[in-house]
PDB file of N, CA and C in Angstrom:
ATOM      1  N   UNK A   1       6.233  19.256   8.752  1.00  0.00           N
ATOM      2  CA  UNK A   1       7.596  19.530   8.329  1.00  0.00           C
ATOM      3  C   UNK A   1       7.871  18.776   7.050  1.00  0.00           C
ATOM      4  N   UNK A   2       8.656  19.282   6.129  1.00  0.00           N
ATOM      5  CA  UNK A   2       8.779  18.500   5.146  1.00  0.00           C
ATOM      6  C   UNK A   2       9.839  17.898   4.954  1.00  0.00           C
ATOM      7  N   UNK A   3      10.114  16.796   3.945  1.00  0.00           N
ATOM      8  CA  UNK A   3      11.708  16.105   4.546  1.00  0.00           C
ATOM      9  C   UNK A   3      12.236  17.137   3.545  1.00  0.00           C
ATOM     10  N   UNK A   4      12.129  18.272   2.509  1.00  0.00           N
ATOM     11  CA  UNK A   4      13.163  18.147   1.785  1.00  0.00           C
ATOM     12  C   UNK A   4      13.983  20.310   2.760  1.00  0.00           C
ATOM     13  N   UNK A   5      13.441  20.164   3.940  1.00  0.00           N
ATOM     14  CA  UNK A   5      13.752  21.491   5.076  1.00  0.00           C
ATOM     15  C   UNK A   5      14.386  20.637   5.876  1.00  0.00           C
ATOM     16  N   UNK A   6      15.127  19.625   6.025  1.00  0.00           N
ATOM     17  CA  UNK A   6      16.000  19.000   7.041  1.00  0.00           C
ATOM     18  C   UNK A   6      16.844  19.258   7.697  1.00  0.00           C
ATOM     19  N   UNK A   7      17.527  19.706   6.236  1.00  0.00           N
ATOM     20  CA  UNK A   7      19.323  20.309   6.540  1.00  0.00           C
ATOM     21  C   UNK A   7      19.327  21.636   7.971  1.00  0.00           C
ATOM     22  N   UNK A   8      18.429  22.744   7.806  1.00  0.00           N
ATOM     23  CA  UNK A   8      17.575  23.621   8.353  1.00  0.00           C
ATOM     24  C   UNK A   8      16.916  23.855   9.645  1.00  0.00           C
ATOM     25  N   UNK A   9      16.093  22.558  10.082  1.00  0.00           N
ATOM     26  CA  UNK A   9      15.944  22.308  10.941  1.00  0.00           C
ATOM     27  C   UNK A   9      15.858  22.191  12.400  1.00  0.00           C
ATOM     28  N   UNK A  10      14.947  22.220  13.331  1.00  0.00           N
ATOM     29  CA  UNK A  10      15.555  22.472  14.804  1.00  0.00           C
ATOM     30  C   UNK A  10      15.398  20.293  14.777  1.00  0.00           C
ATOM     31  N   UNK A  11      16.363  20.236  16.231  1.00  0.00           N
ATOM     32  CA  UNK A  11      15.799  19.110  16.522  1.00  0.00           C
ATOM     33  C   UNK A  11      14.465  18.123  16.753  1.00  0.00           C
ATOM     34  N   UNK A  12      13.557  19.295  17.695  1.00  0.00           N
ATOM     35  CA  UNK A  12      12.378  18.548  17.430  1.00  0.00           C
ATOM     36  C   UNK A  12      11.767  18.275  16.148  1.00  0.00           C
ATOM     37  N   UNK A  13      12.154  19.468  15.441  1.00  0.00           N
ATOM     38  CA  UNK A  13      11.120  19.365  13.807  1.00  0.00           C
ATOM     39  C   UNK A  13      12.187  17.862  12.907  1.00  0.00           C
ATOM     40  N   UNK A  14      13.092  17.721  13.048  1.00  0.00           N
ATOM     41  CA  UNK A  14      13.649  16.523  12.951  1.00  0.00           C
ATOM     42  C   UNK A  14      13.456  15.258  13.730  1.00  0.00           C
ATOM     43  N   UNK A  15      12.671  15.753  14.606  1.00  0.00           N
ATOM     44  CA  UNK A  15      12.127  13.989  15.393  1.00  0.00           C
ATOM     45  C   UNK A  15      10.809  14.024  14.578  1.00  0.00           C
ATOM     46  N   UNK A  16      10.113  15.580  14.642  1.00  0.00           N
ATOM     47  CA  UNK A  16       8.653  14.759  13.851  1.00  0.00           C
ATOM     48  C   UNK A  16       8.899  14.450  12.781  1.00  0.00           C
ATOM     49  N   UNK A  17       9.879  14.781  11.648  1.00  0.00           N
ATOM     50  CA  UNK A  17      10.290  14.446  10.542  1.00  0.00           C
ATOM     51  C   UNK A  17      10.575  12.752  10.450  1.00  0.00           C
ATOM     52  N   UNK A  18      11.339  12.539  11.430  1.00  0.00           N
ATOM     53  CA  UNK A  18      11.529  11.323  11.159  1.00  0.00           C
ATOM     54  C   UNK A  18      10.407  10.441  11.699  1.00  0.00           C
ATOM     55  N   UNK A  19       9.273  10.230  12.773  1.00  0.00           N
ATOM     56  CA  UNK A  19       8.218   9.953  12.700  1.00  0.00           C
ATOM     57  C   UNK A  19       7.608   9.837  11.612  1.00  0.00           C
ATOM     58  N   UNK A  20       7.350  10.839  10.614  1.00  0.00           N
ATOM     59  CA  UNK A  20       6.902  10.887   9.350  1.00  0.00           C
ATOM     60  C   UNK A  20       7.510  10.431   8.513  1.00  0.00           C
ATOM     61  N   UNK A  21       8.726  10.191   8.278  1.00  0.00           N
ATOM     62  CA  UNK A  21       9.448   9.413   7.256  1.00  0.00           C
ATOM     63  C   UNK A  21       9.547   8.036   7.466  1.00  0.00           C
ATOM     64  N   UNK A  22       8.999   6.995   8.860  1.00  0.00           N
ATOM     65  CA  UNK A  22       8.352   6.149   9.760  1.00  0.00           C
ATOM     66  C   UNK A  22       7.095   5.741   9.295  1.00  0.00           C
ATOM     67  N   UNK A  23       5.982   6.598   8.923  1.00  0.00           N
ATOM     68  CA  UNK A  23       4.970   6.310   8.382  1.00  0.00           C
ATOM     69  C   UNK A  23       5.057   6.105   6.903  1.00  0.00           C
ATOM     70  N   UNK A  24       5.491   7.042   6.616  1.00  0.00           N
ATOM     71  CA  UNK A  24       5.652   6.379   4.759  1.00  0.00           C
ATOM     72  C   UNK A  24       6.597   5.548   4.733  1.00  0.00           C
ATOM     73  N   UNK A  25       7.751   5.097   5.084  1.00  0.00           N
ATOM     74  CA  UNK A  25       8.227   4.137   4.958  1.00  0.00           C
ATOM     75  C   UNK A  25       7.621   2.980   5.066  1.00  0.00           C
ATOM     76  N   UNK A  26       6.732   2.964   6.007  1.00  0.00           N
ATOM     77  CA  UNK A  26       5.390   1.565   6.035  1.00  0.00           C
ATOM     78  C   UNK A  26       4.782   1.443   5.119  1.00  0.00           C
ATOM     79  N   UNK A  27       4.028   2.528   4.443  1.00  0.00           N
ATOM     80  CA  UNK A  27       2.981   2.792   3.679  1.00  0.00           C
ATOM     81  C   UNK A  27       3.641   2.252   2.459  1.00  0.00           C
ATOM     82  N   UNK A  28       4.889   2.657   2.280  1.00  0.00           N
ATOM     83  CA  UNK A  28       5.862   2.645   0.618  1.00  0.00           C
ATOM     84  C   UNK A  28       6.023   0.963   0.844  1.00  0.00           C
ATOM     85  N   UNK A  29       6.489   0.807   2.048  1.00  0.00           N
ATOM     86  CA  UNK A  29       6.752  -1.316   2.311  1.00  0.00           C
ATOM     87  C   UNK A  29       5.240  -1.839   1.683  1.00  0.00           C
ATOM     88  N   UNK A  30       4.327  -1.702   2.219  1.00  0.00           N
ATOM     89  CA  UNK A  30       3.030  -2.203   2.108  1.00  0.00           C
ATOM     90  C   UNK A  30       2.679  -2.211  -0.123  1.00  0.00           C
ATOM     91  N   UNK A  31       3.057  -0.709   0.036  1.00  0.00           N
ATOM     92  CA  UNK A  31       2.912  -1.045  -1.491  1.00  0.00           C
ATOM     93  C   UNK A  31       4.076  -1.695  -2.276  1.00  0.00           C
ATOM     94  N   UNK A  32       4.746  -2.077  -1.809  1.00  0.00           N
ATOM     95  CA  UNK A  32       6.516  -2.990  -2.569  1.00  0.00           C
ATOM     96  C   UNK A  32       5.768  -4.454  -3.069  1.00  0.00           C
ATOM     97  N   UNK A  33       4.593  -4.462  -3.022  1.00  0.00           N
ATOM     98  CA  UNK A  33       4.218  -6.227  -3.543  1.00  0.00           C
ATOM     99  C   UNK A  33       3.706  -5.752  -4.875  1.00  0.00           C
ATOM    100  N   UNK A  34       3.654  -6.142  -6.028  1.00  0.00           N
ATOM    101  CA  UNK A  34       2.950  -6.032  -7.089  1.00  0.00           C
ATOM    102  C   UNK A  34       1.515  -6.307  -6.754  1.00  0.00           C
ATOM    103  N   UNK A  35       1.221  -7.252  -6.186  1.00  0.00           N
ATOM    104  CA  UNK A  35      -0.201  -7.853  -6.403  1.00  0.00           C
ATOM    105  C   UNK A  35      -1.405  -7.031  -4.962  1.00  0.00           C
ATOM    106  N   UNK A  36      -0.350  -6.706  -4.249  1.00  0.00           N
ATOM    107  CA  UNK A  36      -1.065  -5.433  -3.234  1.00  0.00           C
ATOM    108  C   UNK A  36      -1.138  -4.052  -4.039  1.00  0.00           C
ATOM    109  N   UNK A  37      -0.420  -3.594  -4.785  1.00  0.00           N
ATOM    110  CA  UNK A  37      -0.295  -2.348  -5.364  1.00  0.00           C
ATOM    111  C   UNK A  37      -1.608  -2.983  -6.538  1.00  0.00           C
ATOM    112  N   UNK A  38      -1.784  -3.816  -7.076  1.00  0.00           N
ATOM    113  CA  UNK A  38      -2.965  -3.993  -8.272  1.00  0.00           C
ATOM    114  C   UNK A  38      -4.592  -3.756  -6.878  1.00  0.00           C
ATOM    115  N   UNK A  39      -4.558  -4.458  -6.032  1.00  0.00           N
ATOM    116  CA  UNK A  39      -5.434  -4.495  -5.407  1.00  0.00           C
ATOM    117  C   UNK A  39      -5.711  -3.062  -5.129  1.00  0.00           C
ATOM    118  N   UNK A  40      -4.760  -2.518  -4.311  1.00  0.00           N
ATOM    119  CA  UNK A  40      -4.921  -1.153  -4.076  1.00  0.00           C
ATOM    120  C   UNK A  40      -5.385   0.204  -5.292  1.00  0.00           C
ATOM    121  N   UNK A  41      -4.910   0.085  -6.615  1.00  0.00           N
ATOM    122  CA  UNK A  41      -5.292   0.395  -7.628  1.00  0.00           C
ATOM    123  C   UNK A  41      -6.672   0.256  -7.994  1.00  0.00           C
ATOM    124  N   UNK A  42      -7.121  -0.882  -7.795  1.00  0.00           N
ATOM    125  CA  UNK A  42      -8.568  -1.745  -8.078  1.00  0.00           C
ATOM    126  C   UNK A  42      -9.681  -1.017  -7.151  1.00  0.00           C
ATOM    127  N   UNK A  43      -8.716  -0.797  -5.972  1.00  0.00           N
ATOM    128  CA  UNK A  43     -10.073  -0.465  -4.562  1.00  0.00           C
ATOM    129  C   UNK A  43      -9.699   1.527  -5.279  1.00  0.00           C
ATOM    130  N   UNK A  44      -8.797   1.795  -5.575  1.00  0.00           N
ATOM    131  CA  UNK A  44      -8.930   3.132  -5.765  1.00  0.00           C
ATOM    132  C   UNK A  44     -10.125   3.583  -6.571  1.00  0.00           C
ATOM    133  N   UNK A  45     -10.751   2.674  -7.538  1.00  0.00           N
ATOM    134  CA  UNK A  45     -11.512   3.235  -8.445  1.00  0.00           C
ATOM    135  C   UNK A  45     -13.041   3.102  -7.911  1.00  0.00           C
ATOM    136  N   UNK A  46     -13.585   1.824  -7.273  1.00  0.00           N
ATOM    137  CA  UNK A  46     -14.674   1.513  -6.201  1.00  0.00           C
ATOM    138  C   UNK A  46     -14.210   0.900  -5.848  1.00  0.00           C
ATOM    139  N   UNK A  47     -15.268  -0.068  -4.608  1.00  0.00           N
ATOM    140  CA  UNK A  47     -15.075  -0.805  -3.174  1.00  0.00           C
ATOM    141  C   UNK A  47     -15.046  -2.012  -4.461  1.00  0.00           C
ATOM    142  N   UNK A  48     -15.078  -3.716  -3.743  1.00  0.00           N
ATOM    143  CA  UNK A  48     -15.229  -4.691  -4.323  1.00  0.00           C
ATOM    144  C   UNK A  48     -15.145  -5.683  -3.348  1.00  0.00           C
ATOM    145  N   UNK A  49     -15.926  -6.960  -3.417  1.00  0.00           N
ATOM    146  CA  UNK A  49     -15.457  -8.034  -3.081  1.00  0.00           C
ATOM    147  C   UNK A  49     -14.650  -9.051  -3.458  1.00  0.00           C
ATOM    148  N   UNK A  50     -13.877  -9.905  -2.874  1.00  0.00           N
ATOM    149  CA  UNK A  50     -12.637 -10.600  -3.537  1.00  0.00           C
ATOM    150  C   UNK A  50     -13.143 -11.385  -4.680  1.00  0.00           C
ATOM    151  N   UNK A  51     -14.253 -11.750  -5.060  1.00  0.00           N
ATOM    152  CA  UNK A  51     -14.709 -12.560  -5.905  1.00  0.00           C
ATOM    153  C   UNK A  51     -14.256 -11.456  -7.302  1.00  0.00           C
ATOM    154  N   UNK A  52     -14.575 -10.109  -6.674  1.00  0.00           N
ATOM    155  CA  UNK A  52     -14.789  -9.163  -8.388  1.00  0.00           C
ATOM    156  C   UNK A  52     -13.068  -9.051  -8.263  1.00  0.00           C
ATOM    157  N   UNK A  53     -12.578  -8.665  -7.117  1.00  0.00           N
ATOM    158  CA  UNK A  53     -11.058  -8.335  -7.296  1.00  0.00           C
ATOM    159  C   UNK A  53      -9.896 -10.014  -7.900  1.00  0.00           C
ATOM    160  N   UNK A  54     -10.563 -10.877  -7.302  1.00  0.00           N
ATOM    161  CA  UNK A  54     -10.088 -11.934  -8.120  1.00  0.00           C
ATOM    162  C   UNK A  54     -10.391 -12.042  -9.754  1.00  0.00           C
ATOM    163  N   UNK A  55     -11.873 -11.966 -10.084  1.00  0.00           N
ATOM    164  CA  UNK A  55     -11.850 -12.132 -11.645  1.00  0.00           C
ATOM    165  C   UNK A  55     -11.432 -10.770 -12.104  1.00  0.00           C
ATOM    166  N   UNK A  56     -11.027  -9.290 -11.946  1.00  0.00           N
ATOM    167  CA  UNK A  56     -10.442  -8.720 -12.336  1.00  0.00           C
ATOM    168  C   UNK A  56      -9.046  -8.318 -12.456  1.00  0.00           C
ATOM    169  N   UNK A  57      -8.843  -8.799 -11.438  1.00  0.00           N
ATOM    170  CA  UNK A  57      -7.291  -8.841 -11.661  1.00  0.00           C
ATOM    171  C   UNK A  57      -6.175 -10.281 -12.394  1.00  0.00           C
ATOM    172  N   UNK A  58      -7.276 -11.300 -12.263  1.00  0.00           N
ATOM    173  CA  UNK A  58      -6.987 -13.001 -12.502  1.00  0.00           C
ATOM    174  C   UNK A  58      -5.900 -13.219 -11.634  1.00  0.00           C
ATOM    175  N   UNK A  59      -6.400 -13.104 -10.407  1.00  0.00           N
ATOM    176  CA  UNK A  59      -5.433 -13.655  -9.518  1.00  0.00           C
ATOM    177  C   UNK A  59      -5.768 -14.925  -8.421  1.00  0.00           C
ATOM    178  N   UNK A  60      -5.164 -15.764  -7.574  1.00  0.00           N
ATOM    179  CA  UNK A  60      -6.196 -16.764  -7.359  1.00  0.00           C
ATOM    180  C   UNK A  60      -6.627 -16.277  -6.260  1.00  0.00           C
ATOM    181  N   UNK A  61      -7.943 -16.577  -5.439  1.00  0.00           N
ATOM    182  CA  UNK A  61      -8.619 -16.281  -4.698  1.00  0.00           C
ATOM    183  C   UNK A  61      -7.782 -16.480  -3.132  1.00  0.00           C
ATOM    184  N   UNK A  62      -6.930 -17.121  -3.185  1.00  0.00           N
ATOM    185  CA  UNK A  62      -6.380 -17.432  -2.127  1.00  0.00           C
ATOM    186  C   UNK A  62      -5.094 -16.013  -1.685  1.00  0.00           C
ATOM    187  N   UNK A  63      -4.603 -16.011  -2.653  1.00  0.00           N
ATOM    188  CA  UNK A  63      -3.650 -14.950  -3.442  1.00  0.00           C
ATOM    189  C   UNK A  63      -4.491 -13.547  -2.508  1.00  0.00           C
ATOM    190  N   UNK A  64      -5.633 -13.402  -3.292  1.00  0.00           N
ATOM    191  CA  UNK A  64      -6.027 -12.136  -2.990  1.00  0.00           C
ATOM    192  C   UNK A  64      -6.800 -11.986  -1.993  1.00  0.00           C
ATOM    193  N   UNK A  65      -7.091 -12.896  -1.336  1.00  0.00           N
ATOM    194  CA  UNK A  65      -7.398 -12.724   0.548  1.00  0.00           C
ATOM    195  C   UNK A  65      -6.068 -12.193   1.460  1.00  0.00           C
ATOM    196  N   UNK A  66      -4.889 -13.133   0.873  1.00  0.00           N
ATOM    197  CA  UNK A  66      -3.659 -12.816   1.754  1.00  0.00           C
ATOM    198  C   UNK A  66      -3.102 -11.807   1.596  1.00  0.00           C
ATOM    199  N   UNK A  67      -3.441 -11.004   0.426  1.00  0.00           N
ATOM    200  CA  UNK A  67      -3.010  -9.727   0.555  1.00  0.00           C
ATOM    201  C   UNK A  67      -4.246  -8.934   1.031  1.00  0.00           C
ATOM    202  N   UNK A  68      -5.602  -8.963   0.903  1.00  0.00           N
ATOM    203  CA  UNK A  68      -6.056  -8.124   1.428  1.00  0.00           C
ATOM    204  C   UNK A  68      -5.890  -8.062   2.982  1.00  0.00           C
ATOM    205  N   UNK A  69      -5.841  -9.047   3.827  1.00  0.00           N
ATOM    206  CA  UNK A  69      -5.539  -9.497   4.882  1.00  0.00           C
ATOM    207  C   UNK A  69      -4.517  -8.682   5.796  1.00  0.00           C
ATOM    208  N   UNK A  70      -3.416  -8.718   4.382  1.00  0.00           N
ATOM    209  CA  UNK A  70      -1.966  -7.618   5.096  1.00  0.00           C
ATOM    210  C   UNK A  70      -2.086  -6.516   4.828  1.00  0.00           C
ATOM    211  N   UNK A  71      -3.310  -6.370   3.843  1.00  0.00           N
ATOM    212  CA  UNK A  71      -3.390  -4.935   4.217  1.00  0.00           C
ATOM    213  C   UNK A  71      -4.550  -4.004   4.859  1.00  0.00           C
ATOM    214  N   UNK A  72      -4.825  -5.278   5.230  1.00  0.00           N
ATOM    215  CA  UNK A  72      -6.126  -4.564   6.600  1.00  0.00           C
ATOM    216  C   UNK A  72      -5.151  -3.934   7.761  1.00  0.00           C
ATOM    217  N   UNK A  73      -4.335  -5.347   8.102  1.00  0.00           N
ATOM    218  CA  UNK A  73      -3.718  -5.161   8.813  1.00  0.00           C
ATOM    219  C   UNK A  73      -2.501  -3.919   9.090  1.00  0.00           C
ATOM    220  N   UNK A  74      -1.979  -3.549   7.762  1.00  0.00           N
ATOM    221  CA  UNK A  74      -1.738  -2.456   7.573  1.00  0.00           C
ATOM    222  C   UNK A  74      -2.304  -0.989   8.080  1.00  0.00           C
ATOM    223  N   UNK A  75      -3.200  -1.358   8.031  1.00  0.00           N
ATOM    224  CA  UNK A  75      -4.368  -0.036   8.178  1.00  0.00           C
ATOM    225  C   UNK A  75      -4.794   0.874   6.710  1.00  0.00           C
ATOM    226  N   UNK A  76      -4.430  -0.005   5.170  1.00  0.00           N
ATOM    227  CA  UNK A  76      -4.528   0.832   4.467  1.00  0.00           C
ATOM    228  C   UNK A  76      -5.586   0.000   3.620  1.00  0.00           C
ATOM    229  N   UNK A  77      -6.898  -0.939   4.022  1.00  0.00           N
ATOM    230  CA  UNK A  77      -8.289  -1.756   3.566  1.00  0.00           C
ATOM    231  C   UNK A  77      -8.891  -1.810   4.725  1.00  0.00           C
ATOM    232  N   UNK A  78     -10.018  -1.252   4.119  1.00  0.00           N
ATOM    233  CA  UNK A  78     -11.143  -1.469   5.410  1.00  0.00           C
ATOM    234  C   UNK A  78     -12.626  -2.568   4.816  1.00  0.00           C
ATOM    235  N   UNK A  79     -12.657  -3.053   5.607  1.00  0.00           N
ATOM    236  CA  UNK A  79     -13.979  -4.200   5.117  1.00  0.00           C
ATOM    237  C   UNK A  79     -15.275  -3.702   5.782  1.00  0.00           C
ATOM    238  N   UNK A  80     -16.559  -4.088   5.054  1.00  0.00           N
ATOM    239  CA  UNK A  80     -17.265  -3.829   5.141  1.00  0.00           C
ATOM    240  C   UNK A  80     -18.312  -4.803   4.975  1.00  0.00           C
ATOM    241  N   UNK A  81     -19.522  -4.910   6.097  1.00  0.00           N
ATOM    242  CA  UNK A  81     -20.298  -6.369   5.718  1.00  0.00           C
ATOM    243  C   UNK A  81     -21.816  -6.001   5.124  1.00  0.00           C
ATOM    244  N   UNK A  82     -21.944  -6.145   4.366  1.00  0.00           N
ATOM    245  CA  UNK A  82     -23.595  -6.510   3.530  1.00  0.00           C
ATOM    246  C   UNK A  82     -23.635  -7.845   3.297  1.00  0.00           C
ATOM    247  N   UNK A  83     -25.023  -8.809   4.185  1.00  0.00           N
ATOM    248  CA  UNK A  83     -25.557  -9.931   4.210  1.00  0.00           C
ATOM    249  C   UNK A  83     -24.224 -10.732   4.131  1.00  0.00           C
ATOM    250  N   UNK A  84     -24.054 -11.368   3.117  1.00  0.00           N
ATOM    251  CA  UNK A  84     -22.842 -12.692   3.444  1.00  0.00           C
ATOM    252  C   UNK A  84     -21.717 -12.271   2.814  1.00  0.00           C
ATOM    253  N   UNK A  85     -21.692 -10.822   1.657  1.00  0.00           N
ATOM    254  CA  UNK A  85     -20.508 -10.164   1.229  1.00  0.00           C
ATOM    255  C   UNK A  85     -19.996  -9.442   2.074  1.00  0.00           C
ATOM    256  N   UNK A  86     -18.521  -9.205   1.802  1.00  0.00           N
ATOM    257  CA  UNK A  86     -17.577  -8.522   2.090  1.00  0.00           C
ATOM    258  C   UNK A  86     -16.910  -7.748   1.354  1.00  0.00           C
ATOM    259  N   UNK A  87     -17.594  -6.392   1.871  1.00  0.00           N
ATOM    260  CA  UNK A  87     -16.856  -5.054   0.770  1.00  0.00           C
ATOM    261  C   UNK A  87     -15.712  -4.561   1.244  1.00  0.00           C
ATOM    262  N   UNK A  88     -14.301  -4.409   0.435  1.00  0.00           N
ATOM    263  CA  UNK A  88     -12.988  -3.666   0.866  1.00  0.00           C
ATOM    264  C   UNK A  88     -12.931  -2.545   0.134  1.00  0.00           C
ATOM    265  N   UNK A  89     -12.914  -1.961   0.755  1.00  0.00           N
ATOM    266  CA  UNK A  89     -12.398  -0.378   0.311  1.00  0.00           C
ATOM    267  C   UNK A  89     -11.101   0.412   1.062  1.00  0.00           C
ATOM    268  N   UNK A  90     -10.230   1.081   0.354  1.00  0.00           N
ATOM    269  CA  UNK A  90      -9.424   2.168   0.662  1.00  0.00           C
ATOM    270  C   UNK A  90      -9.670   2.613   2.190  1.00  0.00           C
ATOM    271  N   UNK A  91      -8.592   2.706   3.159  1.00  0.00           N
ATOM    272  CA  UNK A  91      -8.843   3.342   4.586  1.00  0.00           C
ATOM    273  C   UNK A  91      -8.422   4.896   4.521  1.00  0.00           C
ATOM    274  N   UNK A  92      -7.705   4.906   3.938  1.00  0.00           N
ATOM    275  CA  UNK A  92      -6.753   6.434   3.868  1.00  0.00           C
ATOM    276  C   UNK A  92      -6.733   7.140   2.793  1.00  0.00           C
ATOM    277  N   UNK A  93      -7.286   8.757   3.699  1.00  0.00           N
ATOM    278  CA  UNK A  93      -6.868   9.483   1.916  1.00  0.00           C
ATOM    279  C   UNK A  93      -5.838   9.269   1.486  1.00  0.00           C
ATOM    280  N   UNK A  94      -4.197   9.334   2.194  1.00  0.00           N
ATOM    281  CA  UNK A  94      -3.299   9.104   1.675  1.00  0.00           C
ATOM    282  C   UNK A  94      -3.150   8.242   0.517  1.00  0.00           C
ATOM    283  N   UNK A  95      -3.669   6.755   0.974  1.00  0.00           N
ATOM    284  CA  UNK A  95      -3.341   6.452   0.114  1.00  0.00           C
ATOM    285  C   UNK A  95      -3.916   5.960  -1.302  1.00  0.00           C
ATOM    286  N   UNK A  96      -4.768   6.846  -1.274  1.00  0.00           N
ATOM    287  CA  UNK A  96      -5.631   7.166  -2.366  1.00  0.00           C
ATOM    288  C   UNK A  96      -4.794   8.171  -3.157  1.00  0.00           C
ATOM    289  N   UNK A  97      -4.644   9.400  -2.644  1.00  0.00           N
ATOM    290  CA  UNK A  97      -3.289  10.090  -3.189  1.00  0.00           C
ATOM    291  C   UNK A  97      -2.378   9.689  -3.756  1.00  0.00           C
ATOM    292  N   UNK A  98      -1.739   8.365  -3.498  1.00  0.00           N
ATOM    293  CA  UNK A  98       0.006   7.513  -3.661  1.00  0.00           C
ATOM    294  C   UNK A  98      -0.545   6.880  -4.985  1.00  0.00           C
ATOM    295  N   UNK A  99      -1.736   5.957  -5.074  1.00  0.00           N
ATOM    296  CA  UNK A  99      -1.984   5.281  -5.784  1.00  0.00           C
ATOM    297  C   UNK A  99      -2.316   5.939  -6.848  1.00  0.00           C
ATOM    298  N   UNK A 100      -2.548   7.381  -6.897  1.00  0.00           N
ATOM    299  CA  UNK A 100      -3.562   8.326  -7.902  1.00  0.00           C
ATOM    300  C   UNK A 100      -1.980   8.860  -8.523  1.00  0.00           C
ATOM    301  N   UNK A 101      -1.261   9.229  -8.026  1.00  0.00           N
ATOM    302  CA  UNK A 101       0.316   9.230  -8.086  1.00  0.00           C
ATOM    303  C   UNK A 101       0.521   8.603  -9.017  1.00  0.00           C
ATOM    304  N   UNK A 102       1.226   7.225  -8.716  1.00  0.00           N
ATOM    305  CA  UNK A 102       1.687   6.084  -9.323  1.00  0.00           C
ATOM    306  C   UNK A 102       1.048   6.206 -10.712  1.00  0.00           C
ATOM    307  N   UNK A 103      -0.167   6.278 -10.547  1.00  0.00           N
ATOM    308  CA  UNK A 103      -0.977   5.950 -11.686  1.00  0.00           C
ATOM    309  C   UNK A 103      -0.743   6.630 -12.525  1.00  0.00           C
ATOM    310  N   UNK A 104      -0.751   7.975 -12.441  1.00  0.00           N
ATOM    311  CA  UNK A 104       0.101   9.198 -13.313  1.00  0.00           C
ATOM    312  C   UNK A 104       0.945   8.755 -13.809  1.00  0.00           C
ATOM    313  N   UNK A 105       2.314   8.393 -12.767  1.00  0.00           N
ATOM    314  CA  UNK A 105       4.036   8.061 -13.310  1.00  0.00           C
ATOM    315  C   UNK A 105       3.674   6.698 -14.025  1.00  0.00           C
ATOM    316  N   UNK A 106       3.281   6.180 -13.417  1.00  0.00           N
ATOM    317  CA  UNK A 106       3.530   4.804 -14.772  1.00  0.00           C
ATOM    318  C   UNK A 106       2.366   4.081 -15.516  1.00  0.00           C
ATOM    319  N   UNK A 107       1.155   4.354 -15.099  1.00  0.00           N
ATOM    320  CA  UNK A 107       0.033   4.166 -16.082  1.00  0.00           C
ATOM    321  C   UNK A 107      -0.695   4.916 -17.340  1.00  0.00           C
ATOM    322  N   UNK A 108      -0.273   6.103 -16.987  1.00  0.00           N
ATOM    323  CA  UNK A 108      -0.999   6.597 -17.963  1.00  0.00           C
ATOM    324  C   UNK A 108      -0.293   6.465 -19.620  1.00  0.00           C
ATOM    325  N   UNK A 109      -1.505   6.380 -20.992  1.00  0.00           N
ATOM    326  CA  UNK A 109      -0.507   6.035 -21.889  1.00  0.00           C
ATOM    327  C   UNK A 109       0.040   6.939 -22.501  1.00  0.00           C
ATOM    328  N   UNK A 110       1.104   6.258 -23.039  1.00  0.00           N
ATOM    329  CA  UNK A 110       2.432   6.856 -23.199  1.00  0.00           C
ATOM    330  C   UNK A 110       3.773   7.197 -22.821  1.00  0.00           C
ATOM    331  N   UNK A 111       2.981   6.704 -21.178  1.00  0.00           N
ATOM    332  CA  UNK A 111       4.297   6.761 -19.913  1.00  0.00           C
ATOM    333  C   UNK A 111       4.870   5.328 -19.536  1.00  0.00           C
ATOM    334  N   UNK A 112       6.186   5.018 -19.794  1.00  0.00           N
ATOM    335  CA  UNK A 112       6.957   3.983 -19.472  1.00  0.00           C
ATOM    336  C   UNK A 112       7.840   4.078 -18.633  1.00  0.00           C
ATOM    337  N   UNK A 113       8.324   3.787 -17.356  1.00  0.00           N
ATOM    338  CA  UNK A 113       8.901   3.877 -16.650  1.00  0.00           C
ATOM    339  C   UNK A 113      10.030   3.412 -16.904  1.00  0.00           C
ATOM    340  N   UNK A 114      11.297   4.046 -16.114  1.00  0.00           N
ATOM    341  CA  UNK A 114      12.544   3.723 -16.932  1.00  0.00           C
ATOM    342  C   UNK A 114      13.184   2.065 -15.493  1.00  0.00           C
ATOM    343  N   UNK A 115      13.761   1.098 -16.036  1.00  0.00           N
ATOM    344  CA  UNK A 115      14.110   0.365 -14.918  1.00  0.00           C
ATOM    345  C   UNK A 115      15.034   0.036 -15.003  1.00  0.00           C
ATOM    346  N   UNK A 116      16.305   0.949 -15.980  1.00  0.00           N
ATOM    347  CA  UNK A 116      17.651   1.172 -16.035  1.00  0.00           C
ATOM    348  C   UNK A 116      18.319   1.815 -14.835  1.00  0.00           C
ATOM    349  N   UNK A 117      19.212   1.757 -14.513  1.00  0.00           N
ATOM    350  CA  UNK A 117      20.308   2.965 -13.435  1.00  0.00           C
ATOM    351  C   UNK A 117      20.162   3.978 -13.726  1.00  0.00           C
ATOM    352  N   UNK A 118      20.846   5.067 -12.909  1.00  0.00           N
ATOM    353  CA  UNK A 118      20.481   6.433 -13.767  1.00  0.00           C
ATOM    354  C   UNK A 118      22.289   6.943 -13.670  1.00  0.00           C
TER     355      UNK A 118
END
């Protein structure tokens, strides 16, 4: 169901609606940190261990455990073990999608996001 068929609607298709507006609302919380949304960006392109996601992003190592951490826990980083490394990668197509998104609206150049009122 989509949210923007609401008005429309039977009741049940408005309970799964809101279930679903339940899940992205998590998903959208999870990405509200700057330094989780860089991580998540980072794992969008390959996997990495915190050592590469620390010297690429220059964030401190401590920094970028605690967010990968919340977002294991999330369900949106999955780890992975080779010998004494630890590979994180992306859990969800979704949110491979969101981040591929974003990246459009405000990374690509030439695009500045507006952070005035409207």
């Amino acid at each position: 169901m989509s949210f923007l068929a609401l008005s429309n609607a039977l009741p049940s298709k408005r309970r799964e609606a809101r279930a679903q507006a339940r899940i992205a609302s998590e998903l959208l919380k999870a990405l509200s940190h700057d330094g989780r949304l860089l991580i998540l960006c980072l794992l969008a392109e390959d996997e990495a261990r915190v050592t590469e996601i620390t010297s690429k992003l220059g964030m401190p190592q401590a920094a970028v455990s605690q967010q990968l951490t919340r977002l294991r826990l999330d369900g949106l980083v999955e780890a992975r073990r080779e010998g004494r490394s630890i590979y994180y990668s992306l859990a969800r197509p979704e949110v491979t999608a969101l981040v591929a998104s974003l990246d459009d609206l405000f990374c690509k150049p030439g695009r500045r996001a507006s952070r005035g009122r409207h």
